[in-house]
C-alpha atoms as a PDB file:
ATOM      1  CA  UNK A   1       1.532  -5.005   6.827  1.00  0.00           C
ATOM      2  CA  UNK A   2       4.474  -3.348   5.413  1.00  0.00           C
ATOM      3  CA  UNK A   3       7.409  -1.296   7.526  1.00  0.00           C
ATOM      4  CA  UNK A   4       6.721   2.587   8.386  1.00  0.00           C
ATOM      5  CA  UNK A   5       9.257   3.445   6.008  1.00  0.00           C
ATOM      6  CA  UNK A   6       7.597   2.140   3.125  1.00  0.00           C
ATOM      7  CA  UNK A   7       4.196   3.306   3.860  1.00  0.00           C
ATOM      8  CA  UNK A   8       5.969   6.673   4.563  1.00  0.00           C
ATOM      9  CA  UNK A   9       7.814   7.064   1.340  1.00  0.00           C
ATOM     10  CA  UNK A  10       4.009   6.424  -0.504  1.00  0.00           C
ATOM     11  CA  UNK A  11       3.102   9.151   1.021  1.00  0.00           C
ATOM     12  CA  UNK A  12       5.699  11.340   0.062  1.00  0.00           C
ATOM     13  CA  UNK A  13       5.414  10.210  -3.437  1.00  0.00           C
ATOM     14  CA  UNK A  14       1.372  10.763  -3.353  1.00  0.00           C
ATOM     15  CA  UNK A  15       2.323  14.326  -2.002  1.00  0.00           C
ATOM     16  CA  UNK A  16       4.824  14.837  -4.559  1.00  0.00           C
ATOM     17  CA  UNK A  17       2.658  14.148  -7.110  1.00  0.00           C
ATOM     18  CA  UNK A  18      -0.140  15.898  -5.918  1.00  0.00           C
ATOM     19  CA  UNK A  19       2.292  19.154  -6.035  1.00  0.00           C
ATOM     20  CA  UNK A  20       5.298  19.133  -8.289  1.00  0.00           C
ATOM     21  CA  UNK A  21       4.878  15.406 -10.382  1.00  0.00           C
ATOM     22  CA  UNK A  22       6.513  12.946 -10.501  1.00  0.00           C
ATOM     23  CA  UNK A  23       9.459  11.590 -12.791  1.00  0.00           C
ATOM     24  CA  UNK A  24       8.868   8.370 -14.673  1.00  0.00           C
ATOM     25  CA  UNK A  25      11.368   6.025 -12.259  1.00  0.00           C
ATOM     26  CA  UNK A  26       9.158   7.455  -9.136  1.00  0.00           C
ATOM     27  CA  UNK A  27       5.825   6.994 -11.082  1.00  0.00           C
ATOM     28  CA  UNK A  28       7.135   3.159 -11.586  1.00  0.00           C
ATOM     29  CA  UNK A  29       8.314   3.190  -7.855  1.00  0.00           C
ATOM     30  CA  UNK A  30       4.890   4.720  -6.399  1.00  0.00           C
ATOM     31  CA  UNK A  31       3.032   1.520  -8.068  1.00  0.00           C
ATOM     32  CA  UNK A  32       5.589  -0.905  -6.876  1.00  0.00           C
ATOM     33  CA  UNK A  33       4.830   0.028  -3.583  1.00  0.00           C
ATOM     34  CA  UNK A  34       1.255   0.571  -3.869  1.00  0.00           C
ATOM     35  CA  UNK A  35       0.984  -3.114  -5.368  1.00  0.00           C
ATOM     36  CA  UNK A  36       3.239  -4.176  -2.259  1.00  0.00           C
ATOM     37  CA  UNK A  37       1.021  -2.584  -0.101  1.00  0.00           C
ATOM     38  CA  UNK A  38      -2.195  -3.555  -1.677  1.00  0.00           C
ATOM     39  CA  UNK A  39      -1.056  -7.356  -1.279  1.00  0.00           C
ATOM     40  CA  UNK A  40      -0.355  -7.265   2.546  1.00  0.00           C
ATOM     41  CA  UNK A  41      -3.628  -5.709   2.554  1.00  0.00           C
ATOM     42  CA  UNK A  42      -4.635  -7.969   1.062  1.00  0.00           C
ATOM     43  CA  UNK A  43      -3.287 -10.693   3.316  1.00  0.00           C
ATOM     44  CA  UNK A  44      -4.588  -9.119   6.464  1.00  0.00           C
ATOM     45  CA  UNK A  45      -7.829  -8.405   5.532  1.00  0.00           C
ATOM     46  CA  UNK A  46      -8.490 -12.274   4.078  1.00  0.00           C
ATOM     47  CA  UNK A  47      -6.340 -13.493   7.530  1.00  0.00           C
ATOM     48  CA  UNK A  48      -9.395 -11.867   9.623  1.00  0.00           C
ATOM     49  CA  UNK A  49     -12.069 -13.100   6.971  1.00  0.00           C
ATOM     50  CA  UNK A  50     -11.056 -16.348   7.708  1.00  0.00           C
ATOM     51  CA  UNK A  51     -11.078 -15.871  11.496  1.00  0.00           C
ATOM     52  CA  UNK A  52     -14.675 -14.943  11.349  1.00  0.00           C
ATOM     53  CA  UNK A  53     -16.672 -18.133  12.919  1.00  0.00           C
ATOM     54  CA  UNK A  54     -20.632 -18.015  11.402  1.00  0.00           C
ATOM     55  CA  UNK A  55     -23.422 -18.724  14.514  1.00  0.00           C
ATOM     56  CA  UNK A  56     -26.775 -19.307  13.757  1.00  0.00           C
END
């Protein structure tokens, strides 16, 4: 997955937003790291998948 400080600074920005907005360069950085965030998801969630061993 990605680094605390990554996953921390999408929260500020989601809480930012949610409060005051956001300018357009955070807007662009909020979806950079949501798409960085939604791969390594991504990644972990098919790594597991794939671990998964089907019994009958």
């Amino acid at each position: 997955m990605l680094d605390e400080q990554k996953i921390e600074r999408i929260n500020q920005l989601a809480q930012k937003k949610k409060t005051v907005g956001l300018t357009e360069a955070e807007t662009i950085e909020q979806q950079e790291l949501r798409q960085e965030y939604l791969k390594a998801f991504r990644q972990s969630f098919r790594g597991q998948l794939d671990k998964i061993e089907w019994t009958d």
